[in-house]
C-alpha atoms as a PDB file:
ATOM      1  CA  UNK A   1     -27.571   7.857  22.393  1.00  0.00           C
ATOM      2  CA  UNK A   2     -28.824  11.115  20.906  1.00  0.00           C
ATOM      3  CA  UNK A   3     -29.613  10.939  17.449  1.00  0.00           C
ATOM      4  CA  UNK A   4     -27.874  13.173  15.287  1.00  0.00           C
ATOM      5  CA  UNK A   5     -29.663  16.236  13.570  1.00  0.00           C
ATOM      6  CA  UNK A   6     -29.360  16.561   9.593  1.00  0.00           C
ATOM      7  CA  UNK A   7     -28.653  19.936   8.415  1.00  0.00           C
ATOM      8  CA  UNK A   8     -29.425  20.848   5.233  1.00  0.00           C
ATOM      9  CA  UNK A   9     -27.230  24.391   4.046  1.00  0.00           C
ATOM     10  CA  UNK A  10     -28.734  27.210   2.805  1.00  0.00           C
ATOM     11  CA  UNK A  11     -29.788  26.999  -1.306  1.00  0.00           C
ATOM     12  CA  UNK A  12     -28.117  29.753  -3.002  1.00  0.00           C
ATOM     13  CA  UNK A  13     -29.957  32.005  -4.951  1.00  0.00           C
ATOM     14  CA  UNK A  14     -29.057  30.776  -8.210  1.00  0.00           C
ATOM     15  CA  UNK A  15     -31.618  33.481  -9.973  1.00  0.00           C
ATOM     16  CA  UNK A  16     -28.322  36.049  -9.786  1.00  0.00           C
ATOM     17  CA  UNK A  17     -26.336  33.407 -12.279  1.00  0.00           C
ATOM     18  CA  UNK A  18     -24.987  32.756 -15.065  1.00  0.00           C
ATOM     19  CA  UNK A  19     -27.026  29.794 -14.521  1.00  0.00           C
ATOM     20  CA  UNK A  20     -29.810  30.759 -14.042  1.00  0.00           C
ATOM     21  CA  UNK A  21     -32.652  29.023 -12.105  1.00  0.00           C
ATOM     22  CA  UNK A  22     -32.067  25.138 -10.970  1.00  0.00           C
ATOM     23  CA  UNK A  23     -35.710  24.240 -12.312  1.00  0.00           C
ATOM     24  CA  UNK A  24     -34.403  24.759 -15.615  1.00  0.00           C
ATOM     25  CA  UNK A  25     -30.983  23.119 -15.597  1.00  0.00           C
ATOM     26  CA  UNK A  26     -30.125  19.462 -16.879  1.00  0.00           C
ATOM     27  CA  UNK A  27     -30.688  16.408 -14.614  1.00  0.00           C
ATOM     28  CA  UNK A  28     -26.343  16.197 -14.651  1.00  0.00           C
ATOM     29  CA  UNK A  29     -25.878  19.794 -13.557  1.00  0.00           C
ATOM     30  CA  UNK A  30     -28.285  19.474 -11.071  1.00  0.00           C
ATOM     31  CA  UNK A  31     -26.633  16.195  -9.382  1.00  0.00           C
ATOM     32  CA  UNK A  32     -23.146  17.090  -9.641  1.00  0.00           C
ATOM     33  CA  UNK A  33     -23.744  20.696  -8.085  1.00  0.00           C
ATOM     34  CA  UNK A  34     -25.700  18.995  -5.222  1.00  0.00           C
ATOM     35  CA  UNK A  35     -22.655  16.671  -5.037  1.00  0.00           C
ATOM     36  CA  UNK A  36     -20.534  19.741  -5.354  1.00  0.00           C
ATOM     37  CA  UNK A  37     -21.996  21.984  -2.264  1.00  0.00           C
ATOM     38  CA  UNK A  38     -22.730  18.576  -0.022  1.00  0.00           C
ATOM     39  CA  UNK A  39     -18.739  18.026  -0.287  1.00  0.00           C
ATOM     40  CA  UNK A  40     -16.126  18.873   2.303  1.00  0.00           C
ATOM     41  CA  UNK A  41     -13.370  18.299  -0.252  1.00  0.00           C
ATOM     42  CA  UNK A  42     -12.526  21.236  -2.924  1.00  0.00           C
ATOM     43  CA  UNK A  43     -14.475  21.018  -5.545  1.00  0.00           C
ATOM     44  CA  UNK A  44     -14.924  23.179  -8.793  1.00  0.00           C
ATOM     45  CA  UNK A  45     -17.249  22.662 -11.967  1.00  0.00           C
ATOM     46  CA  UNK A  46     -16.826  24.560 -15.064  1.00  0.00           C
ATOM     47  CA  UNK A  47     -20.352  23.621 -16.960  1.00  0.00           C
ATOM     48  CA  UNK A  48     -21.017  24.411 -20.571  1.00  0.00           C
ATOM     49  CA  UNK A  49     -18.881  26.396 -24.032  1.00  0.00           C
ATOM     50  CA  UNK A  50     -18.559  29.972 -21.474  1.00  0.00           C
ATOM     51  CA  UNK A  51     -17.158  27.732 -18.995  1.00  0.00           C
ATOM     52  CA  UNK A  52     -19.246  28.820 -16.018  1.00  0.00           C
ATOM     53  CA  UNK A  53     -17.492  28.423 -12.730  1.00  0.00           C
ATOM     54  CA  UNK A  54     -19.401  26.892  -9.860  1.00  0.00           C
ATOM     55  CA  UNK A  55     -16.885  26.332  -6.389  1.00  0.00           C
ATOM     56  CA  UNK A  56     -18.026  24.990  -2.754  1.00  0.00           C
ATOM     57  CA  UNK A  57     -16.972  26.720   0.508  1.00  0.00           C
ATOM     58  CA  UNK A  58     -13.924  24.179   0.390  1.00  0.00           C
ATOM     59  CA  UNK A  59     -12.496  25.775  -2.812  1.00  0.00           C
ATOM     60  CA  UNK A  60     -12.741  29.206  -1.714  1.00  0.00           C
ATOM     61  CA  UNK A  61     -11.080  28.418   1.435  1.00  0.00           C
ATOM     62  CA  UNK A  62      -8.285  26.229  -0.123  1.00  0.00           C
ATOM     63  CA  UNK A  63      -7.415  29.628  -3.028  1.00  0.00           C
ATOM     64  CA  UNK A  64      -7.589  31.810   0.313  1.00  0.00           C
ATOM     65  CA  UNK A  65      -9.173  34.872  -1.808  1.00  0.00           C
ATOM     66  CA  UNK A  66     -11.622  36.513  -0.002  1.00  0.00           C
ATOM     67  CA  UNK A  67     -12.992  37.522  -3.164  1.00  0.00           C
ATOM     68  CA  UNK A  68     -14.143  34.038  -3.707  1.00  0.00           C
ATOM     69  CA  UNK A  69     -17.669  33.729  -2.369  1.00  0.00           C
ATOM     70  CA  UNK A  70     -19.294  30.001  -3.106  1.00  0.00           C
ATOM     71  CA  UNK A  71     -21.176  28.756  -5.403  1.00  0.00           C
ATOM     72  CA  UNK A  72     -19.962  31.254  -7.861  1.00  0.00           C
ATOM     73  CA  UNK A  73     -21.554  30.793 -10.534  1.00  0.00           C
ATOM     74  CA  UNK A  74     -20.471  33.175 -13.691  1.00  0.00           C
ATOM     75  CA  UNK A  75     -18.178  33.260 -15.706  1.00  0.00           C
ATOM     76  CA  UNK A  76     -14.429  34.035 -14.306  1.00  0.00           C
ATOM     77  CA  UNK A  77     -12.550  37.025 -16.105  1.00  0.00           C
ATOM     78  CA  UNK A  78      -9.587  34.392 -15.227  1.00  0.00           C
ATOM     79  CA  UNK A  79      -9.306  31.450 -15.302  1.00  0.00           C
ATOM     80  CA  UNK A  80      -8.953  29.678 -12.016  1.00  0.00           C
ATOM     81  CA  UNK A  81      -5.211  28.044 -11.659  1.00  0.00           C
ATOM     82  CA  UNK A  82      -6.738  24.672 -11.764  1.00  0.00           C
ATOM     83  CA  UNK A  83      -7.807  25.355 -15.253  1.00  0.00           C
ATOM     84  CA  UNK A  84      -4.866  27.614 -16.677  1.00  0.00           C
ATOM     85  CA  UNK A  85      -2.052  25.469 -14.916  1.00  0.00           C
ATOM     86  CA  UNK A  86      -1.761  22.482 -18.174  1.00  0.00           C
ATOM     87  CA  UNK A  87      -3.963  23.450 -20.878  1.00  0.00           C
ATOM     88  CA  UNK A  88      -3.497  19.827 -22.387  1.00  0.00           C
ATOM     89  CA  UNK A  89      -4.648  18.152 -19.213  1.00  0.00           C
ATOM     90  CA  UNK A  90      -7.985  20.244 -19.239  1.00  0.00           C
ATOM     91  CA  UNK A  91      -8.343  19.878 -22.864  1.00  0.00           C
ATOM     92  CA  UNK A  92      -8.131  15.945 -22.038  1.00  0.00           C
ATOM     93  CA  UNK A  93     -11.020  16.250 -20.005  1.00  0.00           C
ATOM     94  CA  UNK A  94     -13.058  18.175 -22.422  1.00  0.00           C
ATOM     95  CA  UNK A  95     -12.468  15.634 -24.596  1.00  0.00           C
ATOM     96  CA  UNK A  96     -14.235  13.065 -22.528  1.00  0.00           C
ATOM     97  CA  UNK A  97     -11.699  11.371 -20.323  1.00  0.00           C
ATOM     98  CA  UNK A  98     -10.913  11.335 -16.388  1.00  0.00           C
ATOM     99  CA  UNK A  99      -7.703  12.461 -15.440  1.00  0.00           C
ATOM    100  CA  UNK A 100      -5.474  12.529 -12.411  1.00  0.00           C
ATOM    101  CA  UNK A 101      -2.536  14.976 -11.482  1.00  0.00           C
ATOM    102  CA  UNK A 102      -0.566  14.272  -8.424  1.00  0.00           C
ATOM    103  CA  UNK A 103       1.920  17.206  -7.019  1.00  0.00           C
ATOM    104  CA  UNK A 104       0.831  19.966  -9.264  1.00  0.00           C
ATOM    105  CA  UNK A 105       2.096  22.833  -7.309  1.00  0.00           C
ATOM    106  CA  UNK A 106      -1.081  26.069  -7.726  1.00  0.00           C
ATOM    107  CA  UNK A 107      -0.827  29.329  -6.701  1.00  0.00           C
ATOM    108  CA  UNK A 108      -3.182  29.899  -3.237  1.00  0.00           C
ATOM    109  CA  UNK A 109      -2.743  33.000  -0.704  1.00  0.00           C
ATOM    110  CA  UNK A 110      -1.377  32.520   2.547  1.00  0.00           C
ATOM    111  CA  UNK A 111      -0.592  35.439   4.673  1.00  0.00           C
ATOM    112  CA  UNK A 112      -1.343  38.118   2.989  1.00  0.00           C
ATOM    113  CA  UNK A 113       0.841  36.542  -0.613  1.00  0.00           C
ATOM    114  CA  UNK A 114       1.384  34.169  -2.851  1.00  0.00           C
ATOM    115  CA  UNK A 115       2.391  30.900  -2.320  1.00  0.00           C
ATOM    116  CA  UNK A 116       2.589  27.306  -3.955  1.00  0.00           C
ATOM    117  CA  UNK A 117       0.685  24.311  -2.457  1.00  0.00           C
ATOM    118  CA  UNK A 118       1.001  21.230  -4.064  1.00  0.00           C
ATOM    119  CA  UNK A 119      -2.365  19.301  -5.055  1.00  0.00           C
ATOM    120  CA  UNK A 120      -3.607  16.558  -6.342  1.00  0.00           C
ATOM    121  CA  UNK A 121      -5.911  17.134  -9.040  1.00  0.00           C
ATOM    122  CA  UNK A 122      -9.015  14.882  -9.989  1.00  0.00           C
ATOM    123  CA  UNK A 123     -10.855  15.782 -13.538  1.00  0.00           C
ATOM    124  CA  UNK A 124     -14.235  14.288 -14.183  1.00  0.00           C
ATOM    125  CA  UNK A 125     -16.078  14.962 -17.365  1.00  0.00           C
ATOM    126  CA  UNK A 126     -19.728  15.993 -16.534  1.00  0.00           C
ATOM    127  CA  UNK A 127     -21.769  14.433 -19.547  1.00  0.00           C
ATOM    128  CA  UNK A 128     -25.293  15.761 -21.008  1.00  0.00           C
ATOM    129  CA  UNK A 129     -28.000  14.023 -21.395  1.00  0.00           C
ATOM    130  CA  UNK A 130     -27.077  12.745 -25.319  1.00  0.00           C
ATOM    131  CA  UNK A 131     -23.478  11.651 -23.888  1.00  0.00           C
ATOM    132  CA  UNK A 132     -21.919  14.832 -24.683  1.00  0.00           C
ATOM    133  CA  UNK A 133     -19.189  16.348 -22.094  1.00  0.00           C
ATOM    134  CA  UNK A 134     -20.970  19.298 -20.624  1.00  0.00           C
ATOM    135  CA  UNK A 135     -18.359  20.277 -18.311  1.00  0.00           C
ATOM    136  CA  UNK A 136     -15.639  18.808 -16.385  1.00  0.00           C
ATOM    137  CA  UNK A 137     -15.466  18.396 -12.484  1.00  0.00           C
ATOM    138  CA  UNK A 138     -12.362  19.347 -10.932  1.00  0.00           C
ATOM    139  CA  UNK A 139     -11.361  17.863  -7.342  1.00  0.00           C
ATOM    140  CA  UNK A 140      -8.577  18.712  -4.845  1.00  0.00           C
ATOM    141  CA  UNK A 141      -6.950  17.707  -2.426  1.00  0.00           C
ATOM    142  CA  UNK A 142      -3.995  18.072  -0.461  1.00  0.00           C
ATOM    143  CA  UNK A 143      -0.991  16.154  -2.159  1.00  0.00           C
ATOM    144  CA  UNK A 144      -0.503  13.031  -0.705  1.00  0.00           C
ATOM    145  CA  UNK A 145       3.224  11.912   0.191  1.00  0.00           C
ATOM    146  CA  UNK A 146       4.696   9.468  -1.871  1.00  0.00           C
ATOM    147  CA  UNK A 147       5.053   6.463   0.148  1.00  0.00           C
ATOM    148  CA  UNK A 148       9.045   5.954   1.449  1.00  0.00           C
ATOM    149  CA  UNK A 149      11.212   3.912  -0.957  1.00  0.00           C
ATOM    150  CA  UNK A 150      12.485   1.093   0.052  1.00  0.00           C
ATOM    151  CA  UNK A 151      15.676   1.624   1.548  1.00  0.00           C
ATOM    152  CA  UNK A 152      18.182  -0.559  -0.139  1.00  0.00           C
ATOM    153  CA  UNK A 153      20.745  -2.354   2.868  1.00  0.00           C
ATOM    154  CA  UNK A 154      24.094  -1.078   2.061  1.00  0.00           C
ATOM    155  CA  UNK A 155      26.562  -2.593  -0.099  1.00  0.00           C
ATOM    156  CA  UNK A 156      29.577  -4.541   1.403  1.00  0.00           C
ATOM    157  CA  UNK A 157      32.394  -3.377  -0.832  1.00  0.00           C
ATOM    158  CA  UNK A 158      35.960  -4.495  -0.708  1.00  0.00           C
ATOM    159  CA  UNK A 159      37.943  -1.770  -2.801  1.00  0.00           C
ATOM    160  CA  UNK A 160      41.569  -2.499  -4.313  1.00  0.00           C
ATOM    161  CA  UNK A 161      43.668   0.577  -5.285  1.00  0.00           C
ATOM    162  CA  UNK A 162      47.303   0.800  -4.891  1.00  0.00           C
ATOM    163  CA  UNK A 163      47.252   4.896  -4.337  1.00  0.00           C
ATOM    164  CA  UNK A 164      46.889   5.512  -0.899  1.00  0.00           C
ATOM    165  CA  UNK A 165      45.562   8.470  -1.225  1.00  0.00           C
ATOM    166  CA  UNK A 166      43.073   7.508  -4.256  1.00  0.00           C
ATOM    167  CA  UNK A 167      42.038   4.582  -2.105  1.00  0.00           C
ATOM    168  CA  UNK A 168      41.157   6.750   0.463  1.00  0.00           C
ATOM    169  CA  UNK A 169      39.400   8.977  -1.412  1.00  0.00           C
ATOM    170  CA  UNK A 170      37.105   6.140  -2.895  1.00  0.00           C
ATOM    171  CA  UNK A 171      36.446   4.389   0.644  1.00  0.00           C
ATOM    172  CA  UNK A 172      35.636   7.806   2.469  1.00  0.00           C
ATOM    173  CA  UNK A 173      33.252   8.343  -0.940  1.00  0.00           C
ATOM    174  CA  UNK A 174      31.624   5.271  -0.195  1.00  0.00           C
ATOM    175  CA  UNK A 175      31.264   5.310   3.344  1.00  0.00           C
ATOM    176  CA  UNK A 176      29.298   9.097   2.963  1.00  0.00           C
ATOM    177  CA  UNK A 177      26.868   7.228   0.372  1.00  0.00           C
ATOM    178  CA  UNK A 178      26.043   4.577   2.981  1.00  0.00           C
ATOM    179  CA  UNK A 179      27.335   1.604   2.005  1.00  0.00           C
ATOM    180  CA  UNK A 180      30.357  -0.869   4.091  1.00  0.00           C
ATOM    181  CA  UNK A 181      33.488  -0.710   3.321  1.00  0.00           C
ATOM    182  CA  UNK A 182      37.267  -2.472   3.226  1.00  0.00           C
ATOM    183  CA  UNK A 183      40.261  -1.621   1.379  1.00  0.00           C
ATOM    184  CA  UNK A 184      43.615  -3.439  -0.035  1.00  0.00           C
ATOM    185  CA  UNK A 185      46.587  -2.170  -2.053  1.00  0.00           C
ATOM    186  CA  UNK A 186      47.118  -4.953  -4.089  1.00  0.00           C
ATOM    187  CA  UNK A 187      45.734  -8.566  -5.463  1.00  0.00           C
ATOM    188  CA  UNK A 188      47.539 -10.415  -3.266  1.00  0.00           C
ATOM    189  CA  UNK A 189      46.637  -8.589  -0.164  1.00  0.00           C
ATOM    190  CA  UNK A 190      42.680  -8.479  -1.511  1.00  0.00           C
ATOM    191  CA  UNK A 191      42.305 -12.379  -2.013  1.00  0.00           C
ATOM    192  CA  UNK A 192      42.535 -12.957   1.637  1.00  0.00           C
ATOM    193  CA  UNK A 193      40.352 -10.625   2.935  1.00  0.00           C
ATOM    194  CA  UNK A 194      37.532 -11.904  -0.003  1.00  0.00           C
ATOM    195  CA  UNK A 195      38.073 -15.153   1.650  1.00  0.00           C
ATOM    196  CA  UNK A 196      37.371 -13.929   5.383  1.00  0.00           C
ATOM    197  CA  UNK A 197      34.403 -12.110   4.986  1.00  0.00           C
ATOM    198  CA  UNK A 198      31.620 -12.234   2.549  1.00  0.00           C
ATOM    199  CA  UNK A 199      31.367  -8.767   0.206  1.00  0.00           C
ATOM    200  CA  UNK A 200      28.785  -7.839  -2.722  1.00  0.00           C
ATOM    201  CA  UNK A 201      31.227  -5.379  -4.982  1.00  0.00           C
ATOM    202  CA  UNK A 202      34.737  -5.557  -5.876  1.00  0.00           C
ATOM    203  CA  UNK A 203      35.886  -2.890  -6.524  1.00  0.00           C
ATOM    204  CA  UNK A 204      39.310  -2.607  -8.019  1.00  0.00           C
ATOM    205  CA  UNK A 205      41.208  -1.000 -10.513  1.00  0.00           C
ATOM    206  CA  UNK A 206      42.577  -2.511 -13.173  1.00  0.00           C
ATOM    207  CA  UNK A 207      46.170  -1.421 -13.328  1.00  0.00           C
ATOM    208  CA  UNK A 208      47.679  -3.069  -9.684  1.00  0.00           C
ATOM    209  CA  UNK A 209      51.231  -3.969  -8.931  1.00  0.00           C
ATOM    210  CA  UNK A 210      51.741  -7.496  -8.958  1.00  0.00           C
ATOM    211  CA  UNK A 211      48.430  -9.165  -9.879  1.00  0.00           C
ATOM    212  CA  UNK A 212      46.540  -7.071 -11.932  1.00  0.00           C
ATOM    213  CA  UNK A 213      42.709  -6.322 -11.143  1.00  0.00           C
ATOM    214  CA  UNK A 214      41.422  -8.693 -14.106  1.00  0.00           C
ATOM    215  CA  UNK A 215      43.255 -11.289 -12.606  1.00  0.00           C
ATOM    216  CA  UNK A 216      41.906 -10.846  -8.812  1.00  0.00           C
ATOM    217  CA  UNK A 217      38.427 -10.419 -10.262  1.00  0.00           C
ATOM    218  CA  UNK A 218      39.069 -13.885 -12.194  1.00  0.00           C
ATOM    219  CA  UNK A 219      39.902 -15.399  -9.186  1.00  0.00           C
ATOM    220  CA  UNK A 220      37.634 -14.042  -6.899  1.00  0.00           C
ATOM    221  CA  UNK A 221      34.884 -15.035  -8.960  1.00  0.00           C
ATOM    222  CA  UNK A 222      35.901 -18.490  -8.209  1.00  0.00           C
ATOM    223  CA  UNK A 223      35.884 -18.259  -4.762  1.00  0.00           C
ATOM    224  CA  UNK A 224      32.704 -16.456  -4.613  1.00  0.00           C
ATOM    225  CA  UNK A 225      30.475 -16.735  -8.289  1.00  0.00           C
ATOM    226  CA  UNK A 226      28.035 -13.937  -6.575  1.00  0.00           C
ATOM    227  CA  UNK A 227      30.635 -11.685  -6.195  1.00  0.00           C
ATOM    228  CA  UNK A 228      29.758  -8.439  -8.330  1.00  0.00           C
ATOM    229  CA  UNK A 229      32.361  -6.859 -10.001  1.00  0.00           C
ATOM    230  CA  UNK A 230      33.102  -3.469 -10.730  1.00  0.00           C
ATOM    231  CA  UNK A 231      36.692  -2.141 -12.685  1.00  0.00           C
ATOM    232  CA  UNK A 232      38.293   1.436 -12.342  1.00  0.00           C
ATOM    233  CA  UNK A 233      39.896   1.778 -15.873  1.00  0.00           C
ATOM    234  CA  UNK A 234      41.472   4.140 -18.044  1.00  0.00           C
ATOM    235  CA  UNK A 235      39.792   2.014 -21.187  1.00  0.00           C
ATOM    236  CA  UNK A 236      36.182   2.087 -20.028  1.00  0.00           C
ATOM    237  CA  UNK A 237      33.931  -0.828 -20.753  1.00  0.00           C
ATOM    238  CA  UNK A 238      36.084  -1.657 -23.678  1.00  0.00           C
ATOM    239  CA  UNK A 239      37.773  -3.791 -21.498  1.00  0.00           C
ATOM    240  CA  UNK A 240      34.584  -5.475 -19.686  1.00  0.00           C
ATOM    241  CA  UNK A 241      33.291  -6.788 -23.237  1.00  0.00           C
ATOM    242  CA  UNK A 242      35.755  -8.877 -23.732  1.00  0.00           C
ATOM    243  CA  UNK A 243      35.678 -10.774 -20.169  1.00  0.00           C
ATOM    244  CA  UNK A 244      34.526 -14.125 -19.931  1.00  0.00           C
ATOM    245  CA  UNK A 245      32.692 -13.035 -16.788  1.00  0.00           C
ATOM    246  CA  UNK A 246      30.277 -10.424 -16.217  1.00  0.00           C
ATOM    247  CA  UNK A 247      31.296  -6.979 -14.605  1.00  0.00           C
ATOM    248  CA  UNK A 248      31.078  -3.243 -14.561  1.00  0.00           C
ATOM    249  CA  UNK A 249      33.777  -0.651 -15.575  1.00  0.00           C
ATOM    250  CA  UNK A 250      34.288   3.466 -14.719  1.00  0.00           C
ATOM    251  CA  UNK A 251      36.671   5.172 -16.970  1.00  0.00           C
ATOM    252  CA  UNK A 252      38.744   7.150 -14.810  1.00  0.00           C
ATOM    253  CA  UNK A 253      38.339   9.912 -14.109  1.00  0.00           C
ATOM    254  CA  UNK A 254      34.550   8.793 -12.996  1.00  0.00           C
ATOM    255  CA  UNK A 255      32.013  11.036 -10.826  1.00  0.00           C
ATOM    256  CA  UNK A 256      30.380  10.718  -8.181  1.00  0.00           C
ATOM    257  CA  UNK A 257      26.947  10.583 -10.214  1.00  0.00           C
ATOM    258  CA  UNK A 258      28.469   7.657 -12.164  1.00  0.00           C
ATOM    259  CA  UNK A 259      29.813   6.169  -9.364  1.00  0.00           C
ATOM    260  CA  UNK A 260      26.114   6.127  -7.777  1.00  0.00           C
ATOM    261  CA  UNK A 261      24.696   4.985 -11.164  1.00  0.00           C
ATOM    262  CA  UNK A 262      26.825   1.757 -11.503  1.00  0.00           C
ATOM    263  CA  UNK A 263      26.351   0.769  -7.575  1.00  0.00           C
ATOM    264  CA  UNK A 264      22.687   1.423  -8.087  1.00  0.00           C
ATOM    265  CA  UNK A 265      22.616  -1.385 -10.956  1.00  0.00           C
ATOM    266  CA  UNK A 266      24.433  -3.733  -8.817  1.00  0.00           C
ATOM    267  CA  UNK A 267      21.785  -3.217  -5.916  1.00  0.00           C
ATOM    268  CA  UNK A 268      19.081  -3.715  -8.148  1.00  0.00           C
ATOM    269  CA  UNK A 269      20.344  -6.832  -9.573  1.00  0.00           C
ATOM    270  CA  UNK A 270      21.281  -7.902  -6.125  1.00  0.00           C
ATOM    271  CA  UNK A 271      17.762  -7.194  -5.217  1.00  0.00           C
ATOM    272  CA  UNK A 272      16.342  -9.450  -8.065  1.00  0.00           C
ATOM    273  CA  UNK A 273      18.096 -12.293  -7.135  1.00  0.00           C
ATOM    274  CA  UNK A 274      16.141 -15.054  -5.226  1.00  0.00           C
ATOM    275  CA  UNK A 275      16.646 -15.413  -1.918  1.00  0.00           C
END
């Protein structure tokens, strides 16, 4: 196997800087520009009060100015985006302390305009010799996609409303939000079908001919103690805090949003039960 060659890139000349020459810089500005240019990741370093702006060849190609010409090295008449884009952040890491920024969205040129990339953004104070923050050390990077959530299974609801056409608003609501879904008209015709199949929710409302839906909840929670419980009501949760039992209640008219919110909770608790 053929050993592979090192190659070393060509030193800048530095003598054209802001900076001046490396022979007279401190030990920290030394290392962390050889770290700097030896990097394939995007790095810039703004070293010392005039903020003096030293890039690698990653930078300049991630900003897609042409302008940009590595290792920089004065003083910008703007400030780069990764400076100007959260002056709180940068004054955090001024101040002595690393920082991280995931998703910031900076502006970089693509095809002859403007467009927004998202980054991740790692700030590293750069400290002098006495322990003083010189400068700060900005990497980036490509932002990395948040890992999937967890995809919650779907909820098996059975859902009592007397109004046909209210009931089949609800199910057909349900169904588009992912979750299982069986319906009943009344108490009476509910407490069977709890007892054939096993559900998480009931959902019912509370005003039902017959057997109201306080009543089928009370009994259902006999049958089936798990069983989570969730009212349609005109009264809100005024009525649920007076329940021996635990449960949920919409005041009609409810939203979608709301309707999310409270089936969210249940699949959460759900969730935290043991298995």
């Amino acid at each position: 196997m053929t050993p592979s060659t090192a190659v070393a890139p060509p030193s800048p000349d530095w003598s054209r800087t802001a900076l001046g020459e490396p022979a007279g810089w401190p030990l920290p500005l030394r290392l962390t520009v050889d770290i700097l240019l030896n990097s394939p990741t995007a790095m810039l370093l703004m070293w010392g009060p005039e903020q003096i702006m030293v890039y690698n060849d990653a930078y300049a190609a991630l900003t897609g100015l042409s302008s940009l010409r590595a290792p920089g090295g004065g003083v910008p008449s703007i400030q780069p985006a990764a400076w100007s884009w959260n002056g709180a952040a940068i004054r955090q890491a001024w101040a002595g302390d690393s920082t991280s920024h995931r998703g910031v969205n900076l502006p970089v040129w693509r095809n002859n305009g403007v467009t927004q990339l998202p980054l991740d953004l790692y700030y590293t104070p750069v400290r002098n010799e006495a322990g003083g923050v010189a400068g700060v050390l900005c990497t980036l990077a490509p932002a990395q996609a948040a890992p999937p959530a967890e995809t919650a299974r779907p909820l098996r609801l059975l859902v009592v409303e007397d109004n046909a056409d209210a009931r089949y608003l609800v199910c057909e609501t349900l169904r588009a939000l992912g979750h299982e879904v069986q319906a009943a008209a009344t108490g009476e015709d509910a407490l069977p079908e709890l007892a054939r199949q096993p559900f998480d929710v009931l959902f019912t409302d509370v005003s039902l001919p017959g057997m109201s839906g306080v009543e089928l909840a009370r009994l259902a929670r006999k049958q089936t103690p798990a069983l989570q419980l969730l009212f349609a009501s005109g009264y809100g949760d005024a009525l649920t805090r007076h329940l021996e039992f635990p449960a949920q209640s919409l005041q009609k008219p409810y939203d979608i949003e709301q309707l999310q919110a409270a089936l969210d909770q249940i699949a959460q608790r759900l969730a935290a039960r043991p298995a």
